[in-house]
C-alpha atoms as a PDB file:
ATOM      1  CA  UNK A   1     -19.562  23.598   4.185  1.00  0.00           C
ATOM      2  CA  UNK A   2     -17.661  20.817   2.003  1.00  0.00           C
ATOM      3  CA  UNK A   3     -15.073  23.263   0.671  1.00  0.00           C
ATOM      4  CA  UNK A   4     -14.441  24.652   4.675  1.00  0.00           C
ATOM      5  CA  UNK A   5     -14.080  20.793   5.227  1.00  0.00           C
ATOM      6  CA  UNK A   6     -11.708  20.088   2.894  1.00  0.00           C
ATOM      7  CA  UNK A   7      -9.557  23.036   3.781  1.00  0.00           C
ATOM      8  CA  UNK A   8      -9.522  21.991   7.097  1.00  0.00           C
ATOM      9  CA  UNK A   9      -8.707  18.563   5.698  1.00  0.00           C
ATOM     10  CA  UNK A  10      -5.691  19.609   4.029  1.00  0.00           C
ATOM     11  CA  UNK A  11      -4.280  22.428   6.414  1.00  0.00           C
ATOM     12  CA  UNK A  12      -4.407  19.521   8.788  1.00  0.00           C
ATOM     13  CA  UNK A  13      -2.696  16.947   6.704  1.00  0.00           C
ATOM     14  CA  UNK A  14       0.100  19.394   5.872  1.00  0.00           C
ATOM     15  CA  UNK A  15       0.767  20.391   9.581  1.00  0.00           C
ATOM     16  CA  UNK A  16       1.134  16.260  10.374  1.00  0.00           C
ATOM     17  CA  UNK A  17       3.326  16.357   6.781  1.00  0.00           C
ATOM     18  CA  UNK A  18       5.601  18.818   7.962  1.00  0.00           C
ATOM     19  CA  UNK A  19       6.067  17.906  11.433  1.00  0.00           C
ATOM     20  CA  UNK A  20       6.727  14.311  10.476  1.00  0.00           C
ATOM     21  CA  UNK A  21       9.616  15.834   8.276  1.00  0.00           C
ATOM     22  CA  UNK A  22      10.972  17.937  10.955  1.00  0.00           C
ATOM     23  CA  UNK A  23      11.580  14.863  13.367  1.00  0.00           C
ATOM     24  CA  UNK A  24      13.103  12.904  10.531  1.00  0.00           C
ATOM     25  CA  UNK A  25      15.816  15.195   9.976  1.00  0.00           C
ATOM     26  CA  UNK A  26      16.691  14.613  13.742  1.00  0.00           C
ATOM     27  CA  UNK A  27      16.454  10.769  13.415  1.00  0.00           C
ATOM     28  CA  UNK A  28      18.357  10.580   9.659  1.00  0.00           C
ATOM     29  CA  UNK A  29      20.961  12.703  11.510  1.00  0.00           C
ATOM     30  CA  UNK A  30      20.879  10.017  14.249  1.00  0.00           C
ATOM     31  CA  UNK A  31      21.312   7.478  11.681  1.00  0.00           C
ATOM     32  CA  UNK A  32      24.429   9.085  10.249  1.00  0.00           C
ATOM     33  CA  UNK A  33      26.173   8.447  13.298  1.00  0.00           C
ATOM     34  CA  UNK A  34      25.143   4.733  14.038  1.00  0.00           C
ATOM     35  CA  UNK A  35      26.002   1.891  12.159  1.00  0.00           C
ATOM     36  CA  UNK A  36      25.117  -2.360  12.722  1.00  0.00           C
ATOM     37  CA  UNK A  37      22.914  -3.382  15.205  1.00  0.00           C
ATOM     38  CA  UNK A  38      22.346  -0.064  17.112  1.00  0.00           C
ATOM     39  CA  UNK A  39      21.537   0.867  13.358  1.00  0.00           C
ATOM     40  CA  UNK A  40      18.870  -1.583  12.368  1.00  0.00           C
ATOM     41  CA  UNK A  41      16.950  -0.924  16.277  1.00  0.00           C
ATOM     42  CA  UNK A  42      16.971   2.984  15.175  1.00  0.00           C
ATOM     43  CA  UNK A  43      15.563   2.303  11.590  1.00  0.00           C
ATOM     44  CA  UNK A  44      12.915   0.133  14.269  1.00  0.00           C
ATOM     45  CA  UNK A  45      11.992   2.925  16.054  1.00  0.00           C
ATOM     46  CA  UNK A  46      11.537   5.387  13.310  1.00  0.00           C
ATOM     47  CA  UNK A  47       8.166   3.506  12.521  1.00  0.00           C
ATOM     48  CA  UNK A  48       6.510   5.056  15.099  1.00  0.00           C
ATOM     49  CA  UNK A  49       6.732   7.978  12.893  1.00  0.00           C
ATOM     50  CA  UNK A  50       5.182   6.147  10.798  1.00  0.00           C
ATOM     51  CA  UNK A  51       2.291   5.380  13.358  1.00  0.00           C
ATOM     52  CA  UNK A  52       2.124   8.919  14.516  1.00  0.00           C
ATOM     53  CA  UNK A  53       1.533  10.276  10.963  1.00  0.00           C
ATOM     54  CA  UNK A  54      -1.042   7.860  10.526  1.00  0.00           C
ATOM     55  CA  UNK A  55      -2.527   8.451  14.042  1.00  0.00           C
ATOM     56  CA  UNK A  56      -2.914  11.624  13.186  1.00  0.00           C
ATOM     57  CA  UNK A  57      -4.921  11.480   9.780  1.00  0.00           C
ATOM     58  CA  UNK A  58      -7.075   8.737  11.367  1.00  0.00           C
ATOM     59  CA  UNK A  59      -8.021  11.468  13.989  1.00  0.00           C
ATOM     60  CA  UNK A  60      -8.405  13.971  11.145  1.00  0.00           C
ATOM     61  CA  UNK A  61     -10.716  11.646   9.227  1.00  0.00           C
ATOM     62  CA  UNK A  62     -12.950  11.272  12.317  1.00  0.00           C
ATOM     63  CA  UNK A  63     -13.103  14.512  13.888  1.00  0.00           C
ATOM     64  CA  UNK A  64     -14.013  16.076  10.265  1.00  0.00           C
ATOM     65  CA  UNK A  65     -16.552  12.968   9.558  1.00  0.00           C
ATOM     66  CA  UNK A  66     -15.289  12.332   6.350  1.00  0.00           C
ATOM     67  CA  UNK A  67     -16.731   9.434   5.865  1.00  0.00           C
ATOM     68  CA  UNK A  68     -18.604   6.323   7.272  1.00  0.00           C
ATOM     69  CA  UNK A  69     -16.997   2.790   6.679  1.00  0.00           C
ATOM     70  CA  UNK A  70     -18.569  -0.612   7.408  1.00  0.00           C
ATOM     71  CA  UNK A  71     -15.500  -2.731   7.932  1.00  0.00           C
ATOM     72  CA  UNK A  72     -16.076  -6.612   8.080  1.00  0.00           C
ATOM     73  CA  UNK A  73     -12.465  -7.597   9.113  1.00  0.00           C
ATOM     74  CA  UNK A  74     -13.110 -11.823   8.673  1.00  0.00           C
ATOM     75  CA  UNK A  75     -10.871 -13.729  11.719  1.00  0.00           C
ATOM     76  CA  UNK A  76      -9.394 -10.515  13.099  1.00  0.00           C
ATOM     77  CA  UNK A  77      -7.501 -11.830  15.871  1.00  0.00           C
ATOM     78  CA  UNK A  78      -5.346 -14.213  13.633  1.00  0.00           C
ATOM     79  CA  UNK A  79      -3.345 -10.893  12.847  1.00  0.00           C
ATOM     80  CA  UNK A  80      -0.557  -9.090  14.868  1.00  0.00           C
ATOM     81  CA  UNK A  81       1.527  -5.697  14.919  1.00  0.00           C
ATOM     82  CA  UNK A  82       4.401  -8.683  15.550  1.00  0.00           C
ATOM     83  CA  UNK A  83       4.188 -10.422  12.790  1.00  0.00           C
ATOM     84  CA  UNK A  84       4.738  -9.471   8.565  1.00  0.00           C
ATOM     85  CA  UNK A  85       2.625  -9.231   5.843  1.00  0.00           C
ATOM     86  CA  UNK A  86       1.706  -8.242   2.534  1.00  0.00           C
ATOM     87  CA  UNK A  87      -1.231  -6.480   1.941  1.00  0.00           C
ATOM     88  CA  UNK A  88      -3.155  -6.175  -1.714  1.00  0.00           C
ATOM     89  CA  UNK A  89      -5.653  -3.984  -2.240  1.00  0.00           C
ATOM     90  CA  UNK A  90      -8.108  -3.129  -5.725  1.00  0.00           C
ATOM     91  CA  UNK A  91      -6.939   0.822  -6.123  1.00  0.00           C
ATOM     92  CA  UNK A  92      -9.171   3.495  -7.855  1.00  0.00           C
ATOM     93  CA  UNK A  93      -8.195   6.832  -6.170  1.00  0.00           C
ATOM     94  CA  UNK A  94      -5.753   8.447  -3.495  1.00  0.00           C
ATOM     95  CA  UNK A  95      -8.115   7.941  -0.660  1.00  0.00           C
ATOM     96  CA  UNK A  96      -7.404   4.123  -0.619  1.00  0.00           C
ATOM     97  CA  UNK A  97      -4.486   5.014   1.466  1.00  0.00           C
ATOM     98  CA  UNK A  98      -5.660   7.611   4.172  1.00  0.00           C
ATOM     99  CA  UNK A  99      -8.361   4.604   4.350  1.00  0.00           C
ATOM    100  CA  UNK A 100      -6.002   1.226   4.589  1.00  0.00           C
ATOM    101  CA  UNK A 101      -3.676   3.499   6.839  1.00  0.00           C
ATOM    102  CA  UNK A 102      -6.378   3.973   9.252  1.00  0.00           C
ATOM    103  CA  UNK A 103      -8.397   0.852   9.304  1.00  0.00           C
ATOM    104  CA  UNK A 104      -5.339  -1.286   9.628  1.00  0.00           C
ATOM    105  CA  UNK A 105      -3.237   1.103  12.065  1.00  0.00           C
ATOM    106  CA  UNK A 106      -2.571  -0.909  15.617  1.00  0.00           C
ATOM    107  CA  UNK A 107      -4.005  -4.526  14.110  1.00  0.00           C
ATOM    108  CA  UNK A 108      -1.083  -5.413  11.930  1.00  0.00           C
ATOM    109  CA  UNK A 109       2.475  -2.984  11.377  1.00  0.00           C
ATOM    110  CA  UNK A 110       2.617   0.265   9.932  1.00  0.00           C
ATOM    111  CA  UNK A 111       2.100   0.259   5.874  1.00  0.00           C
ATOM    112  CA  UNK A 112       5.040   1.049   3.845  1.00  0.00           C
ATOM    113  CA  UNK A 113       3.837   0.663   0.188  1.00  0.00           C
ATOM    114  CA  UNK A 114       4.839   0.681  -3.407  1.00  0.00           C
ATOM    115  CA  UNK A 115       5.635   4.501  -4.811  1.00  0.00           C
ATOM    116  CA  UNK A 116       5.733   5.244  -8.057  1.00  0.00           C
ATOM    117  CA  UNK A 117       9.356   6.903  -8.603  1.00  0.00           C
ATOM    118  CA  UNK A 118       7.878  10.756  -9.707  1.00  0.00           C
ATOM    119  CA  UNK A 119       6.045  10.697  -5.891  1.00  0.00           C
ATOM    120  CA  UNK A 120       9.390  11.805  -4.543  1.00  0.00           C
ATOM    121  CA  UNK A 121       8.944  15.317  -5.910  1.00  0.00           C
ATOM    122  CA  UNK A 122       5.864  15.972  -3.497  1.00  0.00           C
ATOM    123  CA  UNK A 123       6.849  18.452  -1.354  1.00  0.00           C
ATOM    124  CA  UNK A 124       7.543  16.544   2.611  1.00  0.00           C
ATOM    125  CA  UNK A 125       5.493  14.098   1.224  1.00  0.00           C
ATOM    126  CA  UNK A 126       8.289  12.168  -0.848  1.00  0.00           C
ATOM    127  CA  UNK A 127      10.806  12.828   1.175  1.00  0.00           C
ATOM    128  CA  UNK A 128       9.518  11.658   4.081  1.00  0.00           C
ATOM    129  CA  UNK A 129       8.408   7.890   2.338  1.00  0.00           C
ATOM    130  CA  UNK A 130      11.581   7.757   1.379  1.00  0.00           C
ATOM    131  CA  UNK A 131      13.647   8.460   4.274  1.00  0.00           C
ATOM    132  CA  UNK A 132      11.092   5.767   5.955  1.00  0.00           C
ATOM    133  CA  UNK A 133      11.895   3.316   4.045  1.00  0.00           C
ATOM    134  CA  UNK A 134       9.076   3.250   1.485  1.00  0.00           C
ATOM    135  CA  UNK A 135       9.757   0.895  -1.721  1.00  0.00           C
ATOM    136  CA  UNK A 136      10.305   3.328  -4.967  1.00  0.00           C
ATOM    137  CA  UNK A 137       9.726   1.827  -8.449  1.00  0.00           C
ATOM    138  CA  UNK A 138       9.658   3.440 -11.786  1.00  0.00           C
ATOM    139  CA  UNK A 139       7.448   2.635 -14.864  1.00  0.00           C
ATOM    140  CA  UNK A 140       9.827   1.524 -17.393  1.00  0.00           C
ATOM    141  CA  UNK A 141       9.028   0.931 -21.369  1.00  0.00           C
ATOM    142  CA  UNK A 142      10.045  -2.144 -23.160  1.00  0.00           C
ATOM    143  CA  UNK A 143      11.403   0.486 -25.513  1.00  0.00           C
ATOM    144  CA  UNK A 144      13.799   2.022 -22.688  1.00  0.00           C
ATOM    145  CA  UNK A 145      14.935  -1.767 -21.735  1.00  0.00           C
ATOM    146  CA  UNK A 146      15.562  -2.582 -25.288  1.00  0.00           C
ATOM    147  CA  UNK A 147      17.877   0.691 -25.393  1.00  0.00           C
ATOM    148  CA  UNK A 148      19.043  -0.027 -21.867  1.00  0.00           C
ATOM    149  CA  UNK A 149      18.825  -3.951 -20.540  1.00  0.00           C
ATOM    150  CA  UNK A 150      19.928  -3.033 -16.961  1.00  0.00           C
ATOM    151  CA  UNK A 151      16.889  -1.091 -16.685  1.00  0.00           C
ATOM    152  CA  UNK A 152      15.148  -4.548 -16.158  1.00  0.00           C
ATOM    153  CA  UNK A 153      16.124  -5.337 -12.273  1.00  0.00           C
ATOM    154  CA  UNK A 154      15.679  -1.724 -11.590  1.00  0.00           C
ATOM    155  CA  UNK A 155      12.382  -2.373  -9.581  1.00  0.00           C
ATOM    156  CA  UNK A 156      13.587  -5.764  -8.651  1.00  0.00           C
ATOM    157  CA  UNK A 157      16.762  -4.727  -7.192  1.00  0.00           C
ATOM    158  CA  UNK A 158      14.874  -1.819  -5.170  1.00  0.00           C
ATOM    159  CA  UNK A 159      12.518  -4.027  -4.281  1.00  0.00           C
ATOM    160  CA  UNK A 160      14.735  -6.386  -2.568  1.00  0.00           C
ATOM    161  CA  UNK A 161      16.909  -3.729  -1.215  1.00  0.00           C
ATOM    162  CA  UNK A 162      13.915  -2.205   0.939  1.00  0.00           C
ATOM    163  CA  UNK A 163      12.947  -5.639   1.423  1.00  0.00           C
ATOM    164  CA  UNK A 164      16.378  -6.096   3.333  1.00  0.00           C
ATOM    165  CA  UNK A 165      15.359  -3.438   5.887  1.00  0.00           C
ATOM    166  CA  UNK A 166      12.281  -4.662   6.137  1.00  0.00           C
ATOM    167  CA  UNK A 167      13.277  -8.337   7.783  1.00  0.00           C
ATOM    168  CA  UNK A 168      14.559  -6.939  10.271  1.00  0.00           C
ATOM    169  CA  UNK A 169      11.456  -5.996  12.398  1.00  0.00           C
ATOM    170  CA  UNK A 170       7.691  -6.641  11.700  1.00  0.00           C
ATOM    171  CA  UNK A 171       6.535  -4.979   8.520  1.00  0.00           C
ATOM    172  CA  UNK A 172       3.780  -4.771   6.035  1.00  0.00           C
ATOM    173  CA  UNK A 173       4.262  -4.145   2.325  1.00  0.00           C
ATOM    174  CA  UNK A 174       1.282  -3.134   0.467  1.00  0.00           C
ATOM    175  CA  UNK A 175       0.527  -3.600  -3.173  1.00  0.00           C
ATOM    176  CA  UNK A 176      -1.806  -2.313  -5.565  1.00  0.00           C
ATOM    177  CA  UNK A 177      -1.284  -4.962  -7.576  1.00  0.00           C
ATOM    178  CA  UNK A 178      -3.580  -2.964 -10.803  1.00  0.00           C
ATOM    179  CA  UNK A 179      -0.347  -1.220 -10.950  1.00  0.00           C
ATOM    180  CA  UNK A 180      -2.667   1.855 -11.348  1.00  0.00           C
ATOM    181  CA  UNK A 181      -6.006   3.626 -10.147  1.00  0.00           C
ATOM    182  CA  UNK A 182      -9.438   1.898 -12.063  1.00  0.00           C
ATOM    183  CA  UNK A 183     -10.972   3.816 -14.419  1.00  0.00           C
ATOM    184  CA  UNK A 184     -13.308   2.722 -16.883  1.00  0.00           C
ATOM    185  CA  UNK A 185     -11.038   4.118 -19.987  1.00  0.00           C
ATOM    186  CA  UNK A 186      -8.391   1.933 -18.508  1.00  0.00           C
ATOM    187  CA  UNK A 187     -10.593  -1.406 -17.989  1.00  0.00           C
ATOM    188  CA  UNK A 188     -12.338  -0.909 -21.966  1.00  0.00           C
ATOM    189  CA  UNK A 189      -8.743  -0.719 -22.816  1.00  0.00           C
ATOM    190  CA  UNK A 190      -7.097  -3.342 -21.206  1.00  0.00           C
ATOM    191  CA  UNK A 191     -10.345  -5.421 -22.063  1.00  0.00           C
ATOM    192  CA  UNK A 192     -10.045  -6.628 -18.723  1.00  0.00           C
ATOM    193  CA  UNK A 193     -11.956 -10.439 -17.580  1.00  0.00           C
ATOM    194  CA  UNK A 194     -13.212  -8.832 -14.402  1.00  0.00           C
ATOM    195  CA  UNK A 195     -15.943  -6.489 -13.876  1.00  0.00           C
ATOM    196  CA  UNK A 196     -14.811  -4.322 -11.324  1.00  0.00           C
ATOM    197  CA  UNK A 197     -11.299  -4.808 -11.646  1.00  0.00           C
ATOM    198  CA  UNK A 198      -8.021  -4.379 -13.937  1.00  0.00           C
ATOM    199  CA  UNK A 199      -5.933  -7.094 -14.420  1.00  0.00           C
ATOM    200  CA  UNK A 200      -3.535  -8.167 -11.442  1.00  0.00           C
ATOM    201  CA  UNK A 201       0.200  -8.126 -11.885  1.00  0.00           C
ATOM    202  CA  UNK A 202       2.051 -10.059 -10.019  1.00  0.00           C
ATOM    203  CA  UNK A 203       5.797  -9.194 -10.415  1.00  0.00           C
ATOM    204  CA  UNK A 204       5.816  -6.776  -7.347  1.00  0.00           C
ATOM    205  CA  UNK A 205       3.929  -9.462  -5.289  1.00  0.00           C
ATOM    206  CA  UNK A 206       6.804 -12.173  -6.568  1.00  0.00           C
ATOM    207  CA  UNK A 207       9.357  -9.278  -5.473  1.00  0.00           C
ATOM    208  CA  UNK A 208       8.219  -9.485  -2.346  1.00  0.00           C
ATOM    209  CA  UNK A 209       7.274 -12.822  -1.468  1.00  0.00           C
ATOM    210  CA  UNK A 210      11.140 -13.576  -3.190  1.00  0.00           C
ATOM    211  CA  UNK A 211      12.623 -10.810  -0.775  1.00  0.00           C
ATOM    212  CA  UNK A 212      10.561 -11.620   2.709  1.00  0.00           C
ATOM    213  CA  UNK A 213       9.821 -15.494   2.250  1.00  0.00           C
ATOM    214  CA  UNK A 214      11.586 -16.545   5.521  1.00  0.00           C
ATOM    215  CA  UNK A 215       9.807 -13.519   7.593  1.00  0.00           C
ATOM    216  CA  UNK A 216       6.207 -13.185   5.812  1.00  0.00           C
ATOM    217  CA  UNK A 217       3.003 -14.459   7.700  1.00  0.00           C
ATOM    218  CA  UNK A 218       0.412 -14.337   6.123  1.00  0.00           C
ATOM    219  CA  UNK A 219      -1.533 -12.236   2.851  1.00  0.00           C
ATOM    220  CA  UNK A 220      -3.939  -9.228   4.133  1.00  0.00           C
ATOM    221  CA  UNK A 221      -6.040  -9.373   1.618  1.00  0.00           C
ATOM    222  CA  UNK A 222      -8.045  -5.904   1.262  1.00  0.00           C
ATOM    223  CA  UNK A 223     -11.531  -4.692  -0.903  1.00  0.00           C
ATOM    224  CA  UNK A 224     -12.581  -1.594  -0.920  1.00  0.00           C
ATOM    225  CA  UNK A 225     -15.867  -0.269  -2.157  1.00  0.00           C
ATOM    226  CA  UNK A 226     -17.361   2.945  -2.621  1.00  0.00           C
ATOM    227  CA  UNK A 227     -21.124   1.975  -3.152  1.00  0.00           C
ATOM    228  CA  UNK A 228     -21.947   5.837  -4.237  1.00  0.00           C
ATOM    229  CA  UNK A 229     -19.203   6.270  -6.844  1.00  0.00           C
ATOM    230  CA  UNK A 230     -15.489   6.486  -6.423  1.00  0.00           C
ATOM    231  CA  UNK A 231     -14.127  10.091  -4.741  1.00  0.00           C
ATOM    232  CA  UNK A 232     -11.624  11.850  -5.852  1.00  0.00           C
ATOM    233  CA  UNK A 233      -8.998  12.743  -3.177  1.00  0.00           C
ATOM    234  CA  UNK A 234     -10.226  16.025  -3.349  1.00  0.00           C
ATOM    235  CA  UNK A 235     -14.064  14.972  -2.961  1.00  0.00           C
ATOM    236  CA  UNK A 236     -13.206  12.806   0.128  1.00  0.00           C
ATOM    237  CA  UNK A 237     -11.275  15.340   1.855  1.00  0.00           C
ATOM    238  CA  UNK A 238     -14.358  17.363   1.846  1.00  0.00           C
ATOM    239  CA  UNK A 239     -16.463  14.751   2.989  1.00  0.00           C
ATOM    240  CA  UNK A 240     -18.313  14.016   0.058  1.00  0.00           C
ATOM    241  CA  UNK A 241     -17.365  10.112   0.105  1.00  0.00           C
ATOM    242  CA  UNK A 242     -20.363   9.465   2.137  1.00  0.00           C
ATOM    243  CA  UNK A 243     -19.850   5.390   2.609  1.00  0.00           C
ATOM    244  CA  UNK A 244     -17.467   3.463   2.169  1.00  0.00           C
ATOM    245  CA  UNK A 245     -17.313  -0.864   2.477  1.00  0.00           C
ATOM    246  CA  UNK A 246     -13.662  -2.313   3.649  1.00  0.00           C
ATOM    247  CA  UNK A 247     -13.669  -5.931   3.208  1.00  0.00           C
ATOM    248  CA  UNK A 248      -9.996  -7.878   5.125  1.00  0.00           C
ATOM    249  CA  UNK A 249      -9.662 -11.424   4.916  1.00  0.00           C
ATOM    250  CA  UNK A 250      -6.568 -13.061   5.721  1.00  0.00           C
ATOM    251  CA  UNK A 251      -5.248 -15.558   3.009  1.00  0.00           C
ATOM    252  CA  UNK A 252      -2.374 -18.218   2.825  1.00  0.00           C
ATOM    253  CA  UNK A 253       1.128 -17.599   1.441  1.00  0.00           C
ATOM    254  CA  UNK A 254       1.100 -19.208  -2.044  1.00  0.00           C
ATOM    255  CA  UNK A 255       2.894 -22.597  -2.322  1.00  0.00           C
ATOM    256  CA  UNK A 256       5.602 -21.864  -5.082  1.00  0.00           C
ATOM    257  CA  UNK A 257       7.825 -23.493  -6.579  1.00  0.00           C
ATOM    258  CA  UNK A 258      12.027 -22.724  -5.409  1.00  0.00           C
ATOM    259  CA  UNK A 259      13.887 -23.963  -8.455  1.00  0.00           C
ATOM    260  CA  UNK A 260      11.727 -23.622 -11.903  1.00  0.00           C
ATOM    261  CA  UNK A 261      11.496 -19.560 -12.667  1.00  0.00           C
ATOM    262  CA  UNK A 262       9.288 -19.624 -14.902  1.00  0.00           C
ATOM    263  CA  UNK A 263       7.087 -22.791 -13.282  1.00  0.00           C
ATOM    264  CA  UNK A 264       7.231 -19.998 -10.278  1.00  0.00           C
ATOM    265  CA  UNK A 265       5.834 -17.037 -12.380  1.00  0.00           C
ATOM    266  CA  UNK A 266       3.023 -19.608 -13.252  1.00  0.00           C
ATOM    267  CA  UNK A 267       1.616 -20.805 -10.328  1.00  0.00           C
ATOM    268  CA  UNK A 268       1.769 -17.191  -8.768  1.00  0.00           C
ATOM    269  CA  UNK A 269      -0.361 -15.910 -11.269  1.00  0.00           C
ATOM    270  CA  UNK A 270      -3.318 -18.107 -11.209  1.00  0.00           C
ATOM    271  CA  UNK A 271      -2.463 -17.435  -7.551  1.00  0.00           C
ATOM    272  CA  UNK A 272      -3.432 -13.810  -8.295  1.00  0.00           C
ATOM    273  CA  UNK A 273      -6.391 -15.146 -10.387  1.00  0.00           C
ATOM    274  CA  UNK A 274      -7.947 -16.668  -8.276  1.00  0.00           C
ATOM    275  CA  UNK A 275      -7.503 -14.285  -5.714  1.00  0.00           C
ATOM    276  CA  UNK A 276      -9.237 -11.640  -8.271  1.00  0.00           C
ATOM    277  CA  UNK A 277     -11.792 -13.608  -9.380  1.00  0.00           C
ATOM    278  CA  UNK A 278     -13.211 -13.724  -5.714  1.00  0.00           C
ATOM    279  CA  UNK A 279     -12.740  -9.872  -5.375  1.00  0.00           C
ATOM    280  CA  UNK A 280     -14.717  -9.247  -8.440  1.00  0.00           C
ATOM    281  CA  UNK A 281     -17.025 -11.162  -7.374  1.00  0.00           C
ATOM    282  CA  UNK A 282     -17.740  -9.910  -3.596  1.00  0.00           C
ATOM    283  CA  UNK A 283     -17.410  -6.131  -5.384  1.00  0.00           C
ATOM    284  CA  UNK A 284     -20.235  -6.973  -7.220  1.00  0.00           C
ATOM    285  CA  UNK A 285     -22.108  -7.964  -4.015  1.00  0.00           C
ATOM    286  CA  UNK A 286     -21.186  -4.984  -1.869  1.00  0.00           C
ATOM    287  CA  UNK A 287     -21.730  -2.863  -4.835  1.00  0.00           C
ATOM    288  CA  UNK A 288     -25.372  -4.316  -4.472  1.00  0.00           C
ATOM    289  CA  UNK A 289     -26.382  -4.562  -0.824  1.00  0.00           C
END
């Protein structure tokens, strides 16, 4: 029964795929042909693709009874699809996304979130996030910056370049600000302070908050649990992720500094801290309820 589930699962994600990248090649045709203002309303517009996709997956998720999530969404009507954010999220396997896509879908805007550069090589998949405006960075060593400084600003500069589409109409950014999926090798490694948790990073946060100050609302700040062991995306599309906790609170923008860089970098992460500090902590109680 789980394995005729998660066929299902994926048969339907791959029709909504596909048919999300057959209207795109009408609208980046469209595009083409339309430049300034008309331009920016288009580039608008094409997020209810966006929503559609999502729509559809959220309909998928329910109709196959994937899973069961208790979300406690704390002062819910201080957030609007009119209004930006940026969202952070704790990240330990594929399934966070299907999840934050549906739970958030129609309370706030459409996600467009960090992609790691190799993503584009999914077949419709990659395409289509990038076409839609998705942010890609790339993982960069210090030993490829030493050979090649201008590597540096790559993420930066593609940061603030999606960033610039992004002002123009109400937009969420998310970031898993881990930088990467949990996994136990990974926190005994990094020796992490947290007990749930891998360290925060905040250069893609400071990206963003840098690139959207003047539009930026609020921070949507996202936990998600999985009380019976974290899923693969394979184990959740065949409904074996039988619970699931998704904690939203809203939090302020953090107060930084304009003129002092490095006073900046700072304050923004004992921002992030703090932040992860009280996620570890309310992990450890939904872990335990």
């Amino acid at each position: 029964m789980h394995f005729i589930k998660g066929v299902l699962a994926c048969f339907a994600l791959l029709i909504a795929t596909v048919s999300v990248c057959i209207v795109l090649a009408w609208w980046v045709l469209r595009l083409n042909f339309t430049q300034g203002e008309a331009r920016s309303k288009l580039k608008q517009r094409m997020d209810n693709i966006i929503i559609w996709w999502t729509s559809a997956n959220r309909r998928m998720i329910s109709a196959l009874g994937l899973t069961h999530a208790h979300v406690q969404w704390h002062d819910r009507d201080e957030v609007s699809p009119d209004e930006w954010y940026l969202v952070i999220c704790n990240h330990q396997t594929w399934a966070d996304i299907l999840l934050l896509q549906t739970f958030l879908l129609d309370e706030i805007p459409p996600l467009k979130f960090f992609t790691k550069s190799q993503l584009i090589w999914i077949p419709f998949v990659g395409i289509a996030m990038y076409v839609l405006g998705f942010p890609y960075v790339k993982r960069v060593s210090r030993e490829q910056i030493r050979a090649n400084p201008t590597l540096r600003h790559v993420d930066r500069d593609n940061v603030f370049k999606a960033c610039e589409g992004f002002n123009n109409h109400p937009t969420c950014v998310l970031n898993f600000v881990e930088g990467t999926r949990f996994t136990a090798e990974k926190h005994q490694r990094q020796n992490s302070e947290y007990l749930h948790l891998l360290r925060p990073k905040p250069g893609g946060v400071d990206y963003v908050l840098q690139g959207m100050s003047e539009r930026l609302s609020k921070v949507v700040d996202v936990t998600l649990v999985y009380p019976n062991g974290v899923p693969t995306f394979w184990e959740f599309l065949q409904g074996k992720c039988h619970d699931v906790h998704i904690d939203i609170r809203q939090l302020a923008l953090p107060e930084l500094p304009s003129t002092d860089d490095a006073q900046r970098k700072a304050v923004l992460a004992q921002w992030m801290r703090n932040v992860w500090q009280e996620k570890d902590r309310l992990i450890g109680e939904l872990r335990s309820a």
